[in-house]
Protein backbone atom coordinates (compact mmCIF):
# COMPACT_ATOMS: atom_id res chain seq x y z
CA UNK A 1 18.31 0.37 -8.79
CA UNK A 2 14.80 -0.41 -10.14
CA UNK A 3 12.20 -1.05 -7.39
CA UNK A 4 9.98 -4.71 -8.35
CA UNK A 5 7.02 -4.93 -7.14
CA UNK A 6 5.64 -8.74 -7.84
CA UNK A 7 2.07 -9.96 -7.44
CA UNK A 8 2.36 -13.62 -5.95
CA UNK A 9 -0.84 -16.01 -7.20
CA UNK A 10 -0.33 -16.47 -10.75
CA UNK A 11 2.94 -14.57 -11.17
CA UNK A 12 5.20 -16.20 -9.05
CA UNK A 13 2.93 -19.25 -7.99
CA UNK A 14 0.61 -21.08 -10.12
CA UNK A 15 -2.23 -20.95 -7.78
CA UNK A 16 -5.52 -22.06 -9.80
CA UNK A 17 -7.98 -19.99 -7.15
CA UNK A 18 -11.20 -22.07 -9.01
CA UNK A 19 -9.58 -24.94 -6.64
CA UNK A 20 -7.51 -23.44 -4.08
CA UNK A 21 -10.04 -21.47 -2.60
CA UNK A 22 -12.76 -24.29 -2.17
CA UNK A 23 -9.71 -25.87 -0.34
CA UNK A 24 -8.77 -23.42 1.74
CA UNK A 25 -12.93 -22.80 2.64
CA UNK A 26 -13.47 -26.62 3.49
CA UNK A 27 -10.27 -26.74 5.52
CA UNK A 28 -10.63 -23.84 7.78
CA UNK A 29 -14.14 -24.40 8.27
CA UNK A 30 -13.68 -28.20 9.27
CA UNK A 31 -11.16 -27.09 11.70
CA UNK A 32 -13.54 -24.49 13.10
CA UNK A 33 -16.35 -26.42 13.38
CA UNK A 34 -16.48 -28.06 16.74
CA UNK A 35 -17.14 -23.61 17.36
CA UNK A 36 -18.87 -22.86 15.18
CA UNK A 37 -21.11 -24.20 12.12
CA UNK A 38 -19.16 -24.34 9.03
CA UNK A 39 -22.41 -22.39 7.05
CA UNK A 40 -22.22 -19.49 9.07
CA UNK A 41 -18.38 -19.11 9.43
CA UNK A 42 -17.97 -19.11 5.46
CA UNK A 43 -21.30 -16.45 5.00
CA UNK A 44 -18.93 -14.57 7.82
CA UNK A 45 -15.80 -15.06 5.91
CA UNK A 46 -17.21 -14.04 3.01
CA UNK A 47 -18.61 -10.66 4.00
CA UNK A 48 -15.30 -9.73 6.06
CA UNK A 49 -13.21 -10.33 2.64
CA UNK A 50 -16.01 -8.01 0.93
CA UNK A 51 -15.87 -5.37 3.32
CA UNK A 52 -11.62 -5.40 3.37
CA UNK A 53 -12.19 -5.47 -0.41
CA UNK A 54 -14.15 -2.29 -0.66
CA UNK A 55 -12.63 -0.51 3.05
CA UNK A 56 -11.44 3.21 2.03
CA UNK A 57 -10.46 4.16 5.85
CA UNK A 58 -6.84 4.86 6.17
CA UNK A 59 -7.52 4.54 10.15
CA UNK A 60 -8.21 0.95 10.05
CA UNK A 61 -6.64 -1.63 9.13
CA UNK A 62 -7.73 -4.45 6.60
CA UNK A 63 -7.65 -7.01 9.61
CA UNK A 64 -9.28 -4.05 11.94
CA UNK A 65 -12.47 -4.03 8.85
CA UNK A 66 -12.35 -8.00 9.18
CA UNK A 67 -12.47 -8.41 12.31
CA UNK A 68 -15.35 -5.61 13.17
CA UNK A 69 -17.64 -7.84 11.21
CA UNK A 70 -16.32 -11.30 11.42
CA UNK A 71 -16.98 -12.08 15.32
CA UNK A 72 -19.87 -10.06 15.95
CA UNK A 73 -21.62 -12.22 12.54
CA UNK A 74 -20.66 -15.00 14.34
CA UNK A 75 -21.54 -14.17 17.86
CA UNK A 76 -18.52 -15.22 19.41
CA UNK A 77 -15.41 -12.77 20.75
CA UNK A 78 -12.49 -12.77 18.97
CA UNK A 79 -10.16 -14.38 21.70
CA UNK A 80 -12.80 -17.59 21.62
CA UNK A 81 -11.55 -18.65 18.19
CA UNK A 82 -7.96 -16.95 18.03
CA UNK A 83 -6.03 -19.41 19.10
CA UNK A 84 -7.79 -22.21 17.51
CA UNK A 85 -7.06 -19.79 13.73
CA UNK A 86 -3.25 -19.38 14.73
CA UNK A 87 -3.37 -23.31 14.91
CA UNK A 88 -5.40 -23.53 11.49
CA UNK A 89 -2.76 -21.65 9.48
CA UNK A 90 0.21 -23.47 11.35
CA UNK A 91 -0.56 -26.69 10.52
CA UNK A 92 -3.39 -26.84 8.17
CA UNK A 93 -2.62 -24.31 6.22
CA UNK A 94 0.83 -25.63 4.82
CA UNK A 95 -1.10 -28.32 3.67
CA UNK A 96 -2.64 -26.65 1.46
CA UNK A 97 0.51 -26.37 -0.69
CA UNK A 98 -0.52 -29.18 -3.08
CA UNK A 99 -2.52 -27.45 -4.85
CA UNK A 100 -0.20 -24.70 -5.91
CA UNK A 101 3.04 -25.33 -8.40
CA UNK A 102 6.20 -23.66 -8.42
CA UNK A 103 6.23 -21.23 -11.03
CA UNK A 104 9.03 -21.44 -13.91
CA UNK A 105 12.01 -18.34 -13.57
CA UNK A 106 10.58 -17.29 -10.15
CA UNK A 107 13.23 -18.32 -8.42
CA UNK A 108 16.14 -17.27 -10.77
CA UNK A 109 14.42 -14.06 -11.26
CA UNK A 110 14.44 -13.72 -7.33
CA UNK A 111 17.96 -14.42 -7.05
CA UNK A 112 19.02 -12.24 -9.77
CA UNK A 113 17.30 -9.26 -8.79
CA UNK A 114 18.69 -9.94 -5.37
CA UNK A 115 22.01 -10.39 -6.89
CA UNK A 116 22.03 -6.87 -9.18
CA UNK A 117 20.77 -4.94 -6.68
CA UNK A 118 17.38 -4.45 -6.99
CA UNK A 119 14.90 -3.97 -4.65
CA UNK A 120 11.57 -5.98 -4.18
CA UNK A 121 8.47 -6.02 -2.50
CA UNK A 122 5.91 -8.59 -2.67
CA UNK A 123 2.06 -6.41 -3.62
CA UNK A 124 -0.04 -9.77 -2.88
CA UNK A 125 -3.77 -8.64 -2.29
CA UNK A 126 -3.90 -7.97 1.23
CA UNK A 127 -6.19 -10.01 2.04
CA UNK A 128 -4.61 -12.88 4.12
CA UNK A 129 -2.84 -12.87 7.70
CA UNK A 130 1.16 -12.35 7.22
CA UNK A 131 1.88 -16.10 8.34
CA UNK A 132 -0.59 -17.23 5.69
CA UNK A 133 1.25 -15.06 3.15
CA UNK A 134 4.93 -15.93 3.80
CA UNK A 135 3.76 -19.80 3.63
CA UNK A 136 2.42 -19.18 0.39
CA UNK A 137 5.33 -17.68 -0.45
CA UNK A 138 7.84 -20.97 0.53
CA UNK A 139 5.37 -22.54 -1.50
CA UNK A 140 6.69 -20.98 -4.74
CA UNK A 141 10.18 -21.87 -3.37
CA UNK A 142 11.19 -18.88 -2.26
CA UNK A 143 12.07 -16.80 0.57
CA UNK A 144 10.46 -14.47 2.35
CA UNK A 145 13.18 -12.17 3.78
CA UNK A 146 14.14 -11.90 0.04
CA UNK A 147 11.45 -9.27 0.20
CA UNK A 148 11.87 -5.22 1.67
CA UNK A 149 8.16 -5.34 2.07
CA UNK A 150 4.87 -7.76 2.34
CA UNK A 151 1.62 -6.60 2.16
CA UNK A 152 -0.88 -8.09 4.79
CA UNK A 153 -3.79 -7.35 6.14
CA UNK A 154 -1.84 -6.63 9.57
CA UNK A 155 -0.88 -3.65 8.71
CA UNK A 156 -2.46 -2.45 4.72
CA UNK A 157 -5.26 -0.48 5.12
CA UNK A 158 -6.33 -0.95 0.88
CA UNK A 159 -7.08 -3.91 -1.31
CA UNK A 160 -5.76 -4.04 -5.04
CA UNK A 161 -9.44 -2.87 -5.72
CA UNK A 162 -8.20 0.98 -4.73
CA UNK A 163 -5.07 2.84 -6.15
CA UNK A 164 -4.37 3.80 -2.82
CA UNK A 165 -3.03 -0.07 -2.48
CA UNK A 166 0.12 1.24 -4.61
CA UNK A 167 0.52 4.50 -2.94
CA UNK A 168 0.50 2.74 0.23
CA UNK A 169 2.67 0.24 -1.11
CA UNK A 170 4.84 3.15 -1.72
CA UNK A 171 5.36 4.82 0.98
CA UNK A 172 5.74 2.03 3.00
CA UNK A 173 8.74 2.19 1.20
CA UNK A 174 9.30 5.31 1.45
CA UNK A 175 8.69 6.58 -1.64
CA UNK A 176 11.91 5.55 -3.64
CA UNK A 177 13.31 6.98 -6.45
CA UNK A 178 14.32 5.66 -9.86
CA UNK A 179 12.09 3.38 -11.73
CA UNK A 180 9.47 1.25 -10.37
CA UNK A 181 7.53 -1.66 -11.89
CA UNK A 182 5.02 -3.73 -11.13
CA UNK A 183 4.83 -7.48 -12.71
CA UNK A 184 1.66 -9.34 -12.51
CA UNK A 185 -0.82 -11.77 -14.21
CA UNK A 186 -4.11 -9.62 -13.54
CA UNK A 187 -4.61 -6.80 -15.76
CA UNK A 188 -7.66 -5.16 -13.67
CA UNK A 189 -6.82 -6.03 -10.05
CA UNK A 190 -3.18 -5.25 -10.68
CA UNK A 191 -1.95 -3.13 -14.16
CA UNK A 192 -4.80 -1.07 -14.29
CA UNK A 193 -4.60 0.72 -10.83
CA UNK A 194 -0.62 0.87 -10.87
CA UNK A 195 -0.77 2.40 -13.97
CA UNK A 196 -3.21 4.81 -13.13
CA UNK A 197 -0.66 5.88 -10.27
CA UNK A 198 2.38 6.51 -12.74
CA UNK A 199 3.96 2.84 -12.29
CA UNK A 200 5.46 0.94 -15.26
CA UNK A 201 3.70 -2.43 -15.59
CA UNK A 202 4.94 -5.80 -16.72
CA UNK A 203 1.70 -8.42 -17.95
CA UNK A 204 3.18 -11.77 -16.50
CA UNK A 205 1.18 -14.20 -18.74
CA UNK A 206 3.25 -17.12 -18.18
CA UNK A 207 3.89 -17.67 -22.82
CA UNK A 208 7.83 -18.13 -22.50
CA UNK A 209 9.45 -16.38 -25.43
CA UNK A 210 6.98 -13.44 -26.35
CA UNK A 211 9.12 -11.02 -26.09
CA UNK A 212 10.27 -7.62 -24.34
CA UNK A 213 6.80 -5.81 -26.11
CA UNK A 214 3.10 -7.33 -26.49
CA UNK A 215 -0.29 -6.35 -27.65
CA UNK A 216 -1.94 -4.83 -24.67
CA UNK A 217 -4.07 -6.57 -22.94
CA UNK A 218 -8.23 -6.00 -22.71
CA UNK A 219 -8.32 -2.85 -20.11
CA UNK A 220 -5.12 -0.80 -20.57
CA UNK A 221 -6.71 1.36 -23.05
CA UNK A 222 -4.59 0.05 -26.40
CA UNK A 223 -1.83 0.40 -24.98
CA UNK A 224 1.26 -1.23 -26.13
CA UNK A 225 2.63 -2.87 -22.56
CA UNK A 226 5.67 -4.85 -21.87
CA UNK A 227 4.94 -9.03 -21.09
CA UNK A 228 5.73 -12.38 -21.42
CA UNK A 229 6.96 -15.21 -18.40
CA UNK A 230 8.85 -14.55 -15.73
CA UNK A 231 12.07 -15.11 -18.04
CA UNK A 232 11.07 -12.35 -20.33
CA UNK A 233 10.57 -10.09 -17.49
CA UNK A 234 14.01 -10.90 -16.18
CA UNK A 235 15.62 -10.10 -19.78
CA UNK A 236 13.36 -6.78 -19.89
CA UNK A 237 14.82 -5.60 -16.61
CA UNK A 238 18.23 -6.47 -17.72
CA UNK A 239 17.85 -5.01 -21.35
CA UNK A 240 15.39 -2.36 -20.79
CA UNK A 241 16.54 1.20 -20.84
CA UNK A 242 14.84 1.99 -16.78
CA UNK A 243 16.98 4.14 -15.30
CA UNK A 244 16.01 7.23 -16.73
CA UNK A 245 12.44 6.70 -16.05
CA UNK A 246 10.65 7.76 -12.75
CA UNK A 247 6.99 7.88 -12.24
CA UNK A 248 5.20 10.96 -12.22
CA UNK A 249 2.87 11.83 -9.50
CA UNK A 250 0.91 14.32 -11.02
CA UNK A 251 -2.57 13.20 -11.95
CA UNK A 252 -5.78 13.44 -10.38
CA UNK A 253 -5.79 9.66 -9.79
CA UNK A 254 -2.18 10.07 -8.20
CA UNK A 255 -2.73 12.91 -6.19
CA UNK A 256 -5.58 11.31 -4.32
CA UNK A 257 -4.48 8.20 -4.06
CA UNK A 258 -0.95 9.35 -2.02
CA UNK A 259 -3.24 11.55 0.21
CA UNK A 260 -5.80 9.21 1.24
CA UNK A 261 -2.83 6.41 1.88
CA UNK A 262 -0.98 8.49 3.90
CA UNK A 263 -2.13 8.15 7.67
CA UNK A 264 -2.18 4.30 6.63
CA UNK A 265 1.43 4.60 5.60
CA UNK A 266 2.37 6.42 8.63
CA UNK A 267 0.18 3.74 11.45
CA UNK A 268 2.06 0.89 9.42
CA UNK A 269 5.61 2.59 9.77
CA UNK A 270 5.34 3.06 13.16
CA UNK A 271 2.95 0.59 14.55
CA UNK A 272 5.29 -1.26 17.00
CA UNK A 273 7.61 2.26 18.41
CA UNK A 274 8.67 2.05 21.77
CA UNK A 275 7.80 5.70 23.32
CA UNK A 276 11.18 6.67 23.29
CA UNK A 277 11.37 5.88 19.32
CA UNK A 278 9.03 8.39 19.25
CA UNK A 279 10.75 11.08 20.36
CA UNK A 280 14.35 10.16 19.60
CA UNK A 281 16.51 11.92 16.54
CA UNK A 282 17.88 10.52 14.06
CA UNK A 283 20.87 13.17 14.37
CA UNK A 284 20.78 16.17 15.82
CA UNK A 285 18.15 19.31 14.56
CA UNK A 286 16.25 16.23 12.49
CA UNK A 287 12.60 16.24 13.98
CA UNK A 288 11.73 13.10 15.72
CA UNK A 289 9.08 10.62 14.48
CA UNK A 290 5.98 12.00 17.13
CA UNK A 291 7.50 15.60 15.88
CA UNK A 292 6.70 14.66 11.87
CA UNK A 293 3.15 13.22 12.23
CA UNK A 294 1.95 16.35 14.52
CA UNK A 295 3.31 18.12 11.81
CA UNK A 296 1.65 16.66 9.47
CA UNK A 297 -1.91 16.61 11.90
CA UNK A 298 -1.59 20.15 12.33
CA UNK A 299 -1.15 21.37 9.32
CA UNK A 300 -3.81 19.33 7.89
CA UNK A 301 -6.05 20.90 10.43
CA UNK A 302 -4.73 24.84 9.66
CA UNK A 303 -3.21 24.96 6.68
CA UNK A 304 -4.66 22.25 3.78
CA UNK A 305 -8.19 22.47 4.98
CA UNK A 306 -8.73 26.08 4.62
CA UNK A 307 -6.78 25.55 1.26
CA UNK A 308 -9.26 23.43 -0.20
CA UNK A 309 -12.05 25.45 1.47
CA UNK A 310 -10.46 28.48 -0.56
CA UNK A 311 -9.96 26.44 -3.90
CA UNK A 312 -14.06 25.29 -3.63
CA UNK A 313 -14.91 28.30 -2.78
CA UNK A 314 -13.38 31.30 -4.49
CA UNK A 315 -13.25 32.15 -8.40
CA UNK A 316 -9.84 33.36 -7.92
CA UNK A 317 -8.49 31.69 -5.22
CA UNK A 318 -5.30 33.05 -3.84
CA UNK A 319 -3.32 30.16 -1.51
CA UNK A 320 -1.77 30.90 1.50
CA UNK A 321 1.06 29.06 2.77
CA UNK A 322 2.02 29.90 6.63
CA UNK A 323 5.31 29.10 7.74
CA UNK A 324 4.37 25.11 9.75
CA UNK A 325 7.93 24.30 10.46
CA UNK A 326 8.12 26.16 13.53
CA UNK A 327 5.53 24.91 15.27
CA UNK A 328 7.54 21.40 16.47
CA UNK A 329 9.23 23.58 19.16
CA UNK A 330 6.37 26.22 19.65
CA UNK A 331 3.89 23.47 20.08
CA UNK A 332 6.01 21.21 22.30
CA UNK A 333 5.36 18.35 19.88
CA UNK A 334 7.52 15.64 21.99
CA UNK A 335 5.03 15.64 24.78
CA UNK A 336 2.54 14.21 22.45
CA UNK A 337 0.86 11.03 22.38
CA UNK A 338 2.13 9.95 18.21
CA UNK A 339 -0.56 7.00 17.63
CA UNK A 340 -3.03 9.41 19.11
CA UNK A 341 -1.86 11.60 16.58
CA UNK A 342 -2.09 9.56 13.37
CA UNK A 343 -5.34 8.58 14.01
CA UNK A 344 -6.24 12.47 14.10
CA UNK A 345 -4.57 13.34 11.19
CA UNK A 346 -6.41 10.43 9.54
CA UNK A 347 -9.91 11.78 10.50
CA UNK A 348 -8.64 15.25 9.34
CA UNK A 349 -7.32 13.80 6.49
CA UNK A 350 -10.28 11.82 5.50
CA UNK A 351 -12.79 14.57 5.43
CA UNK A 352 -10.29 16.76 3.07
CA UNK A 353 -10.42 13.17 0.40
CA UNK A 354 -14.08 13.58 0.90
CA UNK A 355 -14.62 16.97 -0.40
CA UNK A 356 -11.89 16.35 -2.86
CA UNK A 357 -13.53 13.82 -4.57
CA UNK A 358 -16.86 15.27 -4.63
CA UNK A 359 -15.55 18.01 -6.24
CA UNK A 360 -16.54 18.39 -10.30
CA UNK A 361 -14.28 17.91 -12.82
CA UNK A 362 -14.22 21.29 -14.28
CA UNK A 363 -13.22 22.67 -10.67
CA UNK A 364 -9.87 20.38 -11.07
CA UNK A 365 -8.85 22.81 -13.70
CA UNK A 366 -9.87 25.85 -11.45
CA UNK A 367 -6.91 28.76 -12.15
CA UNK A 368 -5.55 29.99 -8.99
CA UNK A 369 -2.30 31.45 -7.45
CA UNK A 370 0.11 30.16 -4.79
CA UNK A 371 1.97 31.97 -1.93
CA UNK A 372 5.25 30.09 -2.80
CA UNK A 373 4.45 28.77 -6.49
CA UNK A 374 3.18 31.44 -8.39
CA UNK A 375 0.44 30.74 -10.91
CA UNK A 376 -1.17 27.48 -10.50
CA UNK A 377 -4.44 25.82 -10.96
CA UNK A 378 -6.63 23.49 -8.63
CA UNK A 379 -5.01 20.11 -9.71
CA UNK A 380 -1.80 21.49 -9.30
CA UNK A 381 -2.30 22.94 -5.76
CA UNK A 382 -3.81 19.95 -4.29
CA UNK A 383 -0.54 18.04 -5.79
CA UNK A 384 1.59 20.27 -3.56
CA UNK A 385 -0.52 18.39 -0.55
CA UNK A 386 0.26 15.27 -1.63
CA UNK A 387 4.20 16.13 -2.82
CA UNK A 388 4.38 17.35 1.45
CA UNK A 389 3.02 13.85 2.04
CA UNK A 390 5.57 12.17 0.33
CA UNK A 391 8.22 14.39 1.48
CA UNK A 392 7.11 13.57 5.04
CA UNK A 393 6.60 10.33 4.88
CA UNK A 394 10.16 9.57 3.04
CA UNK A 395 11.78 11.45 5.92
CA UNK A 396 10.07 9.09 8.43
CA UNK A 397 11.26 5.97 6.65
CA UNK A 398 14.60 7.68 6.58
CA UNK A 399 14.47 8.61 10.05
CA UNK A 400 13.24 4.83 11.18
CA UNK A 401 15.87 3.27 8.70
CA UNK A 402 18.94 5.11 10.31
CA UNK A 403 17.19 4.25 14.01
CA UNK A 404 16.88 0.64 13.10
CA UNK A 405 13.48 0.87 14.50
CA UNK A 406 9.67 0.63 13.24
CA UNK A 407 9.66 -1.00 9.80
CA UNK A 408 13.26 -1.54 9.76
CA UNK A 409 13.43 -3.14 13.12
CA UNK A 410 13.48 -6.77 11.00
């Protein structure tokens, strides 16, 4: 099974932003203006898409970053021009369709991938509401349910500017195995970063007939990449020797990128549990979902932070590695609150990325030694973080999967 992810605007919809975007500007701020003046509601619209753009805060939302700027720019509270956006994007926004074309092999590449197995996820810059999003989507003739996952700014917490985007894209679902790809028009917002996380790439660039191989484009360092249309990309699943291929998450770029995603992965998981998801098993001796992400809190707090602190500090750092598992039961970790505890592993979390990458390069390659490991060096040692991350997290979206609950609830 080869996990797709597919950029929408350009890839599988001919969206010409020089023209949609004026649109889409004029529209909404027509329909807003008997609230507010159409100049200041774009200057606000504008500086809320800059600040999701460059947001690095795995504790809020892209929607959370919009909105904390938006309204107060605009002197107005939020639940003053809510309803009055729902109605914009229910029936304005689908008007908007005309100025978008259905792209050519979208939709048989949609239904064949559906058909063989495979699974998909739409990595659309998270920049738009969810309802905006899936409209767009119909636009290109497709459906939405067709798709495992959607990035919005509901529930992303990372543009396509940061790596992070893909990591979060990731574990969101759940960190799969096997081969994963991502196809898309935009060699910097897109290739680039998923590269840089270990992802095979696919340059859609819409020239039927190229080919399974092309000359790389500007960007990806010389490399030669895979590209063509949407066809070609469909004959390079089908053809293409994948299965053997996983990415590696060993580099710098990688290792940072899965732990500063994390607590965002973990809020969007579990953003709508009842309080008894929290606590229930998934079978019996499996931890429960509140039991995982104080697991994870804690031993940011005890064990990873006086890690790093040991790996900055020391010319031979030795790392300790305390047994963590039994704290669930010592700790009483179902009587805690689990949101409560995302958002302080986040904080926790956060202040680790921040020493991390202030760190200099030549400490990356730092030689030290492992309690469990052996021999290691800096690079390597952080890795084992981020590897626990992933572990984690793929056991929550196990966990939520076999509850039919969270993320899977749909």
């Amino acid at each position: 099974m080869i996990t797709l992810l597919l950029d929408l605007d350009d890839t599988l919809l001919d969206t010409n932003m020089g023209t949609f975007l004026p649109a889409y500007y004029e529209q909404l701020s027509a329909h807003l203006r008997p609230l507010v003046p159409p100049e200041a509601m774009l200057a606000a619209l504008r500086s809320g898409v800059k600040l999701m753009d460059a947001s690095e805060d795995p504790a809020r939302t892209l929607r959370n970053v919009f909105e904390g700027d938006f309204y107060p720019r605009l002197g107005v509270r939020a639940d003053d021009l809510r309803e009055s956006i729902t109605t914009f994007y229910e029936r304005v926004f689908p008007t908007l369709a005309t100025q978008t074309r259905h792209r050519r092999g979208a939709r048989e590449l949609i239904d064949w991938a559906v058909a063989a197995g495979h699974r998909l996820a739409l990595a659309t810059n998270p920049l738009f509401p969810m309802r905006a999003t899936k409209e767009r989507i119909r636009w290109a003739g497709l459906d939405p349910s067709c798709f495992d996952l959607i990035s919005s700014f509901e529930t992303f917490h990372f543009s396509k500017s940061h790596p992070a985007y893909f990591a979060e894209m990731m574990g969101r679902l759940g960190w799969p195995d096997g081969p994963v790809v991502m196809a898309a028009n935009d060699v910097h917002r897109d290739l680039v970063p998923a590269r840089r996380i270990g992802l095979l790439t696919f340059h859609v660039d819409g020239a039927a007939g190229t080919g399974a191989r092309s000359r790389a484009p500007g960007g990806l360092d010389g490399a030669a990449v895979h590209g063509g249309s949407l066809v070609d990309l469909r004959t390079w699943l089908a053809e293409a020797p994948l299965k053997s291929y996983s990415p590696s998450f060993k580099t710098k770029d990688v290792v940072l990128a899965v732990l500063e995603a994390t607590p965002g992965v973990l809020e969007g998981l579990t953003g709508d549990l009842s309080e008894e998801e929290w606590k229930n098993e998934a079978s019996p001796g499996d931890w429960a979902i509140v039991e995982l992400v104080c697991h994870l809190r804690d031993t940011e707090r005890e064990v990873h932070s006086v890690q790093i602190q040991t790996l900055l500090e020391s010319e031979a750092p030795f790392i300790a590695r305390p047994d963590a598992a039994v704290w669930a039961k010592q700790r009483r970790y179902l009587n805690e609150d689990g949101s409560a505890s995302i958002r302080e592993f986040a904080s926790a979390r956060m202040a680790a990325v921040q020493r991390l990458k202030s760190a200099a390069d030549v400490t990356w390659k730092k030689s030290a030694r492992h309690a469990i490991f052996g021999p290691t060096n800096f690079l390597e040692a952080v890795g084992f973080m981020a590897d626990h991350d992933r572990m984690h997290v793929r056991q929550a979206w196990n966990t939520l999967r076999r509850l039919g609950a969270g993320a899977h609830r749909n």
